[in-house]
Protein backbone atom coordinates (compact mmCIF):
# COMPACT_ATOMS: atom_id res chain seq x y z
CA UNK A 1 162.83 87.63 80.77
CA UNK A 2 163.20 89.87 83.80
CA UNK A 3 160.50 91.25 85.84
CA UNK A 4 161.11 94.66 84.67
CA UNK A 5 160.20 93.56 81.28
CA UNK A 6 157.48 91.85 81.41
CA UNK A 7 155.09 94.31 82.75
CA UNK A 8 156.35 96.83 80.28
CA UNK A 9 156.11 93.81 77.11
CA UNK A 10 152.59 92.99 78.92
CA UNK A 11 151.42 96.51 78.79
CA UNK A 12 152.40 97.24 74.78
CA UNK A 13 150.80 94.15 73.98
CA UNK A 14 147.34 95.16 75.33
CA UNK A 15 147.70 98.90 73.68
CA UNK A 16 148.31 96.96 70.66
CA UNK A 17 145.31 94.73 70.97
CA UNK A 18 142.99 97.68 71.47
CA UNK A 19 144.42 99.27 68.53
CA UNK A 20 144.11 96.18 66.17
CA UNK A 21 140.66 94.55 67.56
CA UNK A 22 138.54 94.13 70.54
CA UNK A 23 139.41 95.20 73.51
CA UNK A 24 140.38 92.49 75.81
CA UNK A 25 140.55 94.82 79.03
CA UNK A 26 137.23 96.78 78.50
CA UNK A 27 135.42 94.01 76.98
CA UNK A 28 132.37 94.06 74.87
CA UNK A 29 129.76 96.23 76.84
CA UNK A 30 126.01 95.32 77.05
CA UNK A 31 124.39 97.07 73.87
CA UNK A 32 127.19 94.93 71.39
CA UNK A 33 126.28 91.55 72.97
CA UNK A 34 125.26 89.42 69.85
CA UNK A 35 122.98 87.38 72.32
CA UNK A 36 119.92 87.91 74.31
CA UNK A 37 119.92 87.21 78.40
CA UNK A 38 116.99 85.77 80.32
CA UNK A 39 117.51 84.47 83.90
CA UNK A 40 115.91 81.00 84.49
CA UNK A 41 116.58 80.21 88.27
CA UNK A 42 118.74 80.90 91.17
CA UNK A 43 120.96 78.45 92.80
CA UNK A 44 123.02 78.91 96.20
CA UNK A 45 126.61 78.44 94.71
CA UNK A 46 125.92 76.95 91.94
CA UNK A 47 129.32 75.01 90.55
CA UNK A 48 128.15 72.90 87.58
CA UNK A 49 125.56 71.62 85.27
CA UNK A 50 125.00 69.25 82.61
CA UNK A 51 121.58 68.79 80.63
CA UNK A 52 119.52 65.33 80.80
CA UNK A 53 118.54 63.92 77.57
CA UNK A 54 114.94 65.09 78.29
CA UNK A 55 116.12 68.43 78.30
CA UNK A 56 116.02 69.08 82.24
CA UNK A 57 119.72 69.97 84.25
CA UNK A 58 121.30 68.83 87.00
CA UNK A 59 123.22 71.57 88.95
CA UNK A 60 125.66 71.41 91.64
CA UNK A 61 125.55 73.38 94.25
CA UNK A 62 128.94 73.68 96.65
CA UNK A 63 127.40 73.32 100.00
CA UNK A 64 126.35 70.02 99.13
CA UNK A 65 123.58 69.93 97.36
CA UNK A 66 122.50 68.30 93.64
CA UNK A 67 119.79 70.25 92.19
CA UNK A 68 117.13 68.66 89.22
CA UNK A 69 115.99 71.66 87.25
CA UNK A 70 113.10 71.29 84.67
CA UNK A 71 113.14 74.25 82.50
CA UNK A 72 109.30 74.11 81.63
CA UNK A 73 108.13 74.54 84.84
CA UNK A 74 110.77 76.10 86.52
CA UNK A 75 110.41 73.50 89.32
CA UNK A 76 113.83 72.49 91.23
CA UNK A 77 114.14 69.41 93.30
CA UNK A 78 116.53 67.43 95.02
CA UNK A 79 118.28 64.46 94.16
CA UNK A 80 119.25 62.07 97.48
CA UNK A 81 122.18 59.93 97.86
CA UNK A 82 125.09 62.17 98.01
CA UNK A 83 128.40 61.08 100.00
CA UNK A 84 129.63 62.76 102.49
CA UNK A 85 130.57 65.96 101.12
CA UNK A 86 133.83 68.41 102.84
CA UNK A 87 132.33 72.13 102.23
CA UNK A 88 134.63 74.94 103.06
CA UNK A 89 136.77 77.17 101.52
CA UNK A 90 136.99 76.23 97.58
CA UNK A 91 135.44 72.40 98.71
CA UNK A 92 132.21 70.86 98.19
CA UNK A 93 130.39 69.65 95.53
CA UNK A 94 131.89 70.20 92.38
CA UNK A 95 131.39 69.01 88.72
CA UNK A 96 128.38 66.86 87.25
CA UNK A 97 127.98 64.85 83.79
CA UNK A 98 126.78 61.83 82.21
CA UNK A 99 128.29 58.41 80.76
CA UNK A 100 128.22 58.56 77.10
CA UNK A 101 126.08 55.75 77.24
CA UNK A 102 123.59 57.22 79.91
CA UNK A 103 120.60 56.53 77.77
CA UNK A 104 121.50 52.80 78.57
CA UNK A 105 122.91 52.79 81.96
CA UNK A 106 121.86 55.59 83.86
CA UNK A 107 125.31 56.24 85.36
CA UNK A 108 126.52 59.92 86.36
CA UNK A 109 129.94 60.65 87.95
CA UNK A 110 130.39 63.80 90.43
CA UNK A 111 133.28 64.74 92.02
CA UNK A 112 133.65 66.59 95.39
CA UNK A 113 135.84 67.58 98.79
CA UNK A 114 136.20 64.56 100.77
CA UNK A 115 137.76 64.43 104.58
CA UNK A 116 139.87 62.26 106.05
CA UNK A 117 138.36 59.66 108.44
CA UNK A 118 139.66 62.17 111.47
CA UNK A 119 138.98 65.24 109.29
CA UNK A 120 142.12 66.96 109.40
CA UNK A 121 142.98 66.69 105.72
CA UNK A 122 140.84 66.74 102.84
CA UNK A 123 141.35 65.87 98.90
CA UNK A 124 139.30 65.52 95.72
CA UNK A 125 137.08 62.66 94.93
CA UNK A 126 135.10 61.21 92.06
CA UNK A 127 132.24 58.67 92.22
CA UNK A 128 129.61 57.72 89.69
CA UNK A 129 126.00 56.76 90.92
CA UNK A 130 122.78 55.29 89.33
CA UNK A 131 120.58 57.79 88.76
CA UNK A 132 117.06 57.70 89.55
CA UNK A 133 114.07 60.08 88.79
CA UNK A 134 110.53 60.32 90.03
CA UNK A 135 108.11 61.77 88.07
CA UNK A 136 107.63 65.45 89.91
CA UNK A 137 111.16 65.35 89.48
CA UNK A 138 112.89 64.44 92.74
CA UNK A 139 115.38 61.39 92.58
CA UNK A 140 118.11 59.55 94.25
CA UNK A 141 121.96 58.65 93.48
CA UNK A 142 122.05 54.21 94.06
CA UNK A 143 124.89 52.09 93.61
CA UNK A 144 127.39 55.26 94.41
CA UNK A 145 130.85 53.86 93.80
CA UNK A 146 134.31 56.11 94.43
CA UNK A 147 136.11 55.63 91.84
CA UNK A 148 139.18 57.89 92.13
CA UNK A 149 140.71 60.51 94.62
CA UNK A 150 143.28 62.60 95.12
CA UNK A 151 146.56 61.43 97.07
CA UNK A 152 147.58 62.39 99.05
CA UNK A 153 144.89 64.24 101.13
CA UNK A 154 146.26 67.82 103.00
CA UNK A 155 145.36 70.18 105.02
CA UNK A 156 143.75 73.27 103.33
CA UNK A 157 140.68 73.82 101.19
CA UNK A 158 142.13 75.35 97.83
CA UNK A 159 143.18 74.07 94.68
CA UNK A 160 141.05 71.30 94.17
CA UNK A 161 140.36 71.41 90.73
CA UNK A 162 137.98 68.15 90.03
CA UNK A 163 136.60 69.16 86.65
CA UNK A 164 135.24 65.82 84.69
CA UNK A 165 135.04 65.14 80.87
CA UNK A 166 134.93 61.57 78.67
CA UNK A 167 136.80 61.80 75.99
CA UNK A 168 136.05 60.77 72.43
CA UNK A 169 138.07 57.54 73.37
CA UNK A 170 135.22 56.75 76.25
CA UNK A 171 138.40 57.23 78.89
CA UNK A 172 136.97 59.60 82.20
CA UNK A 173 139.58 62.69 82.52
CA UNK A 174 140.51 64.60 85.72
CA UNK A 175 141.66 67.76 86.08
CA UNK A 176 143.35 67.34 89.71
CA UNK A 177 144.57 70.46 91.29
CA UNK A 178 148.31 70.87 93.38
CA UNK A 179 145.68 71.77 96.19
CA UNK A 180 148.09 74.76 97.58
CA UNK A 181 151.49 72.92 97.60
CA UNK A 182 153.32 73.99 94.81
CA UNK A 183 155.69 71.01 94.67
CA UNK A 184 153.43 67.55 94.32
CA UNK A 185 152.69 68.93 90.99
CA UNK A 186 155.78 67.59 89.54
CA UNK A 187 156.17 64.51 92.18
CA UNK A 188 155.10 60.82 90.18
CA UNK A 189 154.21 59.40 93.33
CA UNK A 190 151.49 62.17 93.54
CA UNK A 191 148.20 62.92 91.51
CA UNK A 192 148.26 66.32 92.38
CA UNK A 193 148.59 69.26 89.03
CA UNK A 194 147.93 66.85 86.99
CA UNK A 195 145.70 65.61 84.16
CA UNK A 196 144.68 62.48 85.11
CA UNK A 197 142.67 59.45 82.74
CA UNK A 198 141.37 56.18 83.81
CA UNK A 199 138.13 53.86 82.22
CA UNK A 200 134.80 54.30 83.21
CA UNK A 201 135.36 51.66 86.58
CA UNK A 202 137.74 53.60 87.72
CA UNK A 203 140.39 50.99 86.34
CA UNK A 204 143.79 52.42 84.39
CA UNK A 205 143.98 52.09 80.75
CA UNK A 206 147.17 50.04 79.66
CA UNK A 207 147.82 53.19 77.09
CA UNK A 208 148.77 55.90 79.52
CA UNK A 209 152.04 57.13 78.98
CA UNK A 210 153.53 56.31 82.01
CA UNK A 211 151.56 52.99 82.75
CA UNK A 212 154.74 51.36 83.11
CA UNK A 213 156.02 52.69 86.42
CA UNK A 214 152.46 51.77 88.06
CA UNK A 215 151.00 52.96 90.99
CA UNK A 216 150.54 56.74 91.25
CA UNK A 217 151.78 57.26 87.76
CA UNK A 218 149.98 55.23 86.14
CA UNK A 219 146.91 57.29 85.82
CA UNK A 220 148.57 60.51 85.05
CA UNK A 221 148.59 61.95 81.40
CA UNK A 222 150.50 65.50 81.59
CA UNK A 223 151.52 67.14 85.07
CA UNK A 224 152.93 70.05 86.48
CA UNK A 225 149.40 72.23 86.66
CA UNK A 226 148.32 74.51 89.24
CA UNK A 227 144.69 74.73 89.58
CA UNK A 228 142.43 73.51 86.45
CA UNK A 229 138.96 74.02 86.14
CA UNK A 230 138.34 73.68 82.72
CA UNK A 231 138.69 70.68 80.53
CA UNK A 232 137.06 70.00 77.18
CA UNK A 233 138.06 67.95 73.88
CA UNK A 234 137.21 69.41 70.42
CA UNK A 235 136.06 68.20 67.37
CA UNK A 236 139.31 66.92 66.29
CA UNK A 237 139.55 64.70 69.93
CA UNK A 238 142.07 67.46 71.30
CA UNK A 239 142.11 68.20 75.32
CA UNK A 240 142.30 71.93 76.21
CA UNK A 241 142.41 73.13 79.49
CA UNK A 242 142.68 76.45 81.61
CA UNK A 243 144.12 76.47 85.05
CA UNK A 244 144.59 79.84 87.24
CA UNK A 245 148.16 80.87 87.77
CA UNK A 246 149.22 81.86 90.93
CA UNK A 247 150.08 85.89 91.06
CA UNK A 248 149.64 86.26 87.14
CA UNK A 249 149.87 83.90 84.88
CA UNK A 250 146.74 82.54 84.13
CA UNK A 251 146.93 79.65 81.48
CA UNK A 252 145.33 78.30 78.61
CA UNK A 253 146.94 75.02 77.53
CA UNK A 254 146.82 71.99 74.54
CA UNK A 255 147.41 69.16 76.54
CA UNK A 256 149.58 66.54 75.24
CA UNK A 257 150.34 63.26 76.48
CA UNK A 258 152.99 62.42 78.70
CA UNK A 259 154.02 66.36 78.65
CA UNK A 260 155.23 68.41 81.57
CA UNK A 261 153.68 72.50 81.70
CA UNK A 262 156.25 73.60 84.82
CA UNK A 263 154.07 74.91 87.93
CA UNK A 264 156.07 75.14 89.85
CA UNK A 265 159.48 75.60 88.14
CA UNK A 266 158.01 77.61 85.80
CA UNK A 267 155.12 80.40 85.32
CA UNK A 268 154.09 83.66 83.76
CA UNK A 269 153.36 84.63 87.55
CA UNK A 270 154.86 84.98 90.17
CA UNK A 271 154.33 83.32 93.81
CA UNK A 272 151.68 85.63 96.35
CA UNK A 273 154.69 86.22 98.94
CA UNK A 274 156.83 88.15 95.97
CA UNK A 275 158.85 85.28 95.06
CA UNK A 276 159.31 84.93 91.52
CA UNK A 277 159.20 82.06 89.34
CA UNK A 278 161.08 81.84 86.05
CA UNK A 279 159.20 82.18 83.18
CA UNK A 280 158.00 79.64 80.93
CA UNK A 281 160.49 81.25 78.20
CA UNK A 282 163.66 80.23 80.83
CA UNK A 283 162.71 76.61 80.03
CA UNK A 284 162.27 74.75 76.99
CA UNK A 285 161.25 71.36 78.97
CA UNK A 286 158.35 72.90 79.80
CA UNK A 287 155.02 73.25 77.53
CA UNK A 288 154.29 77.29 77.61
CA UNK A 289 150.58 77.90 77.65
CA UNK A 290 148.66 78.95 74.28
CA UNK A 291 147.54 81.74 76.03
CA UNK A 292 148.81 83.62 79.44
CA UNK A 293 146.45 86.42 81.11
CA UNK A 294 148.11 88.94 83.44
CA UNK A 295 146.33 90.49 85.31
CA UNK A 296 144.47 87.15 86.09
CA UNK A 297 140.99 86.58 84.61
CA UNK A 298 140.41 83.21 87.02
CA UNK A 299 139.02 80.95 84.48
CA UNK A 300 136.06 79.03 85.29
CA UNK A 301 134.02 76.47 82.97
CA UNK A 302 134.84 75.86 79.56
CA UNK A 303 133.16 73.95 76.47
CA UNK A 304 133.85 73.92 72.75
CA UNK A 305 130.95 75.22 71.08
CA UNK A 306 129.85 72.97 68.40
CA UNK A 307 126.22 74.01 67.75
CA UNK A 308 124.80 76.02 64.69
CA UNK A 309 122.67 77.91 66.74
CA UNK A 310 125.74 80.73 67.30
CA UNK A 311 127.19 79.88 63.84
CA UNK A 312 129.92 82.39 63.92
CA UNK A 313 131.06 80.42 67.17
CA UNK A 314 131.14 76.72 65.77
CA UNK A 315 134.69 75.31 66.97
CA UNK A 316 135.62 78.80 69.10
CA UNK A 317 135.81 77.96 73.22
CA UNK A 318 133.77 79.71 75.67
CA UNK A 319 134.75 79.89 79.12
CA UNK A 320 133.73 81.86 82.73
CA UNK A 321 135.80 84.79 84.11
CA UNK A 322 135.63 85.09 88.13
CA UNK A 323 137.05 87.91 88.22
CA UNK A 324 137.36 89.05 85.28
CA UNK A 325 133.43 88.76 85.48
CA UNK A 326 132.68 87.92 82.19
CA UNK A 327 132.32 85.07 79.26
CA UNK A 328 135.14 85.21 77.49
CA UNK A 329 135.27 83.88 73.66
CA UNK A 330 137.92 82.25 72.17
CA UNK A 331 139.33 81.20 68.17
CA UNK A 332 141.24 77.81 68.00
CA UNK A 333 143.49 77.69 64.95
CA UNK A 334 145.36 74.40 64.74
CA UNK A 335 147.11 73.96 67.76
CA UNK A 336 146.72 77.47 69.13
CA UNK A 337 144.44 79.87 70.53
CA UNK A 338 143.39 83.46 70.43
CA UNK A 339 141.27 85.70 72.77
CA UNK A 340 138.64 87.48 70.17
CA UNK A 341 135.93 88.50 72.74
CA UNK A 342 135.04 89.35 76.35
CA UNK A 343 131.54 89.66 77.43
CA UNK A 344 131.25 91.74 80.62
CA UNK A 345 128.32 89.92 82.67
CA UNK A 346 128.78 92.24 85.49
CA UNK A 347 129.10 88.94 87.59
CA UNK A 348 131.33 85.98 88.47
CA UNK A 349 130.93 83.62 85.60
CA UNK A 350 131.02 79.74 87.17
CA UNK A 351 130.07 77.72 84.26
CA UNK A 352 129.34 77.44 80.87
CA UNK A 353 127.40 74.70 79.37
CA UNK A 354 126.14 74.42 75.07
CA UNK A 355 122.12 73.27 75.59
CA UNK A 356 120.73 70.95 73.31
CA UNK A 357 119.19 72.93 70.44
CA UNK A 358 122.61 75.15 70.74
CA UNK A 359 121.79 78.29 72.75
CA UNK A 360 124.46 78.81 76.00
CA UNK A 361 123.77 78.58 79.39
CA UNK A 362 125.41 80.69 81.90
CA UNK A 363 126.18 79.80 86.13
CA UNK A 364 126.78 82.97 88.14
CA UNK A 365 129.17 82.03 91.09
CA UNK A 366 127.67 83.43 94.29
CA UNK A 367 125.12 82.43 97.62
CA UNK A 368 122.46 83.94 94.79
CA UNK A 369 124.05 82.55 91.30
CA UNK A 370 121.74 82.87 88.19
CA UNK A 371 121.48 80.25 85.81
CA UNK A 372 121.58 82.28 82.07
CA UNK A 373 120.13 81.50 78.60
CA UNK A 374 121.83 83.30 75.78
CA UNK A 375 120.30 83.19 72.49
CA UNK A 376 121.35 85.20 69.49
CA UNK A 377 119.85 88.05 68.56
């Protein structure tokens, strides 16, 4: 498809989606929300959360900090015992969530910007920690243990990715970003743009599809992504994931073992200098996204909602919109995916995360990001 096309094919498409249904590029203004907003706290850039099984949250925050938040009393304290964390440009702290088994053995993983032992290049990490509560609520990380990074480490603070999720098979999954340099996304000796799943430890599982060839490769599952920050398995024990594209060309992607989705070769963007790319369509090796925003929303967050609390969302996938600056709603059908809704939260949307008795909770990006319940009206 040529350039000249595609802007032209992109445009029709959204005059036809305004004429057939929701309006993707106005969104869903403030008076049609099916939900209810009440800000709970504020959090200097607030990245992640996950909820305790006492009903309290962790939150990240990127400068470095890890943030106990008990929703009762609105009290927020500090948990002690973080590594050394590399904060600058997209780096720091990034995601938090539990073992499966947490209940039992009090493990959490985190994963953040780590530098170099001279500091001149920096790369993701993941480490899981012992954690430990007092009773007003402050606590400590013990028996911290890296259990993964990203090789190799470069210069440059973008594209880190570092999104966590256990699967239904108990595996740990990685979403590991190129970090800015286009080509280790498709290089096997690399971990960058890719998918990456290893156990619990930190050890490889013997089923990875390319186990075989060892080192490097051996903990990749799919490759050739840019930047994801959004992974999340559904009911059925499928992976999606959302990565930002680079100029257009956000994605929303099935991921499937062993498969290959392009970035670089391909992309329904182009490079930030004017280069193009070829699109997806130019290459048949390549796994095309389910879904492919341009202009750019820059995902953020995701979950599959499987509460009844929002019962006309049971199964659909919520996600954050940076700049888009919205929560963003959408239908899986088999093996693909929709855009039904966009909820304009006059903010950058961070994270998403389903609470326990199934209302959503909202992170605002920003030095003064709101955490958000939404219940239904």
């Amino acid at each position: 498809m040529t350039r000249f096309i595609r802007p032209v094919i992109h445009a029709l498409s959204v005059a036809l989606l305004a004429f057939s249904g929701p309006s993707h590029a106005q969104g869903v203004s403030e008076k049609e929300w099916p939900f209810t907003v009440a800000a709970k706290a504020t959090f200097k850039q607030p990245w992640a959360m996950t909820f305790l099984p006492d009903g309290t949250l962790l939150v990240t925050e990127k400068h470095g900090a890890l943030k106990h938040l008990d929703l009762d009393t609105g009290r927020s304290s500090a948990i002690t015992g973080l590594p050394a964390i590399a904060y600058g440009g997209q780096g720091g702290l990034g995601d938090v969530i539990l073992h499966p088994a947490f209940t039992e053995n009090g493990w959490i993983y985190i994963s953040y910007a780590e530098a170099s032992q001279d500091g001149a290049t920096r790369g993701a990490a993941v480490a899981r920690a012992k954690l430990e509560l007092e009773k007003e609520g402050s606590g400590r990380l013990s028996h911290l243990q890296v259990i993964w990074r990203q090789t190799p480490k470069v210069s440059g603070q973008g594209h880190y990715g570092h999104r966590l999720a256990f699967g239904p098979d108990g595996k740990l999954w990685i979403s590991s970003g190129e970090r800015q340099q286009f080509t280790p996304a498709q290089d096997m000796n690399s971990n960058l743009g890719k998918i990456i799943r290893i156990n619990e430890d930190g050890s490889l599982p013997a089923d990875n599809p390319f186990a075989d060839q060892g080192g490097i490769a051996a903990q990749i599952w799919s490759l050739g992504h840019r930047n994801p920050l959004g992974i999340a398995f559904d009911k059925e024990g499928r992976l999606w994931e959302h990565e930002m594209g680079p100029k257009g060309g956000d994605e929303f992607n099935l991921i499937e073992r062993g498969a290959n989705y392009g970035y670089p070769n391909v992309s329904d963007g182009d490079h930030y200098s004017g280069r193009p790319i070829p699109d997806h369509s130019t290459n048949p090796e390549y796994i095309p996204p389910k879904i492919s925003w341009t202009p750019v929303i820059s995902p953020a967050g995701l979950i599959i909602y499987e509460a009844d609390r929002f019962a006309q969302w049971k199964g659909n996938a919520l996600m954050g919109g940076l700049s888009a600056r919205s929560l963003i709603r959408l239908v899986l059908e088999g093996d693909q995916a929709r855009e039904v809704e966009r909820y304009q939260m006059d903010a950058r949307i961070r994270e998403v995360e389903q609470g326990p008795d199934g209302s959503l909770w909202v992170l605002e990006d920003g030095s003064d990001g709101r955490l958000l319940e939404l219940q239904p009206k």
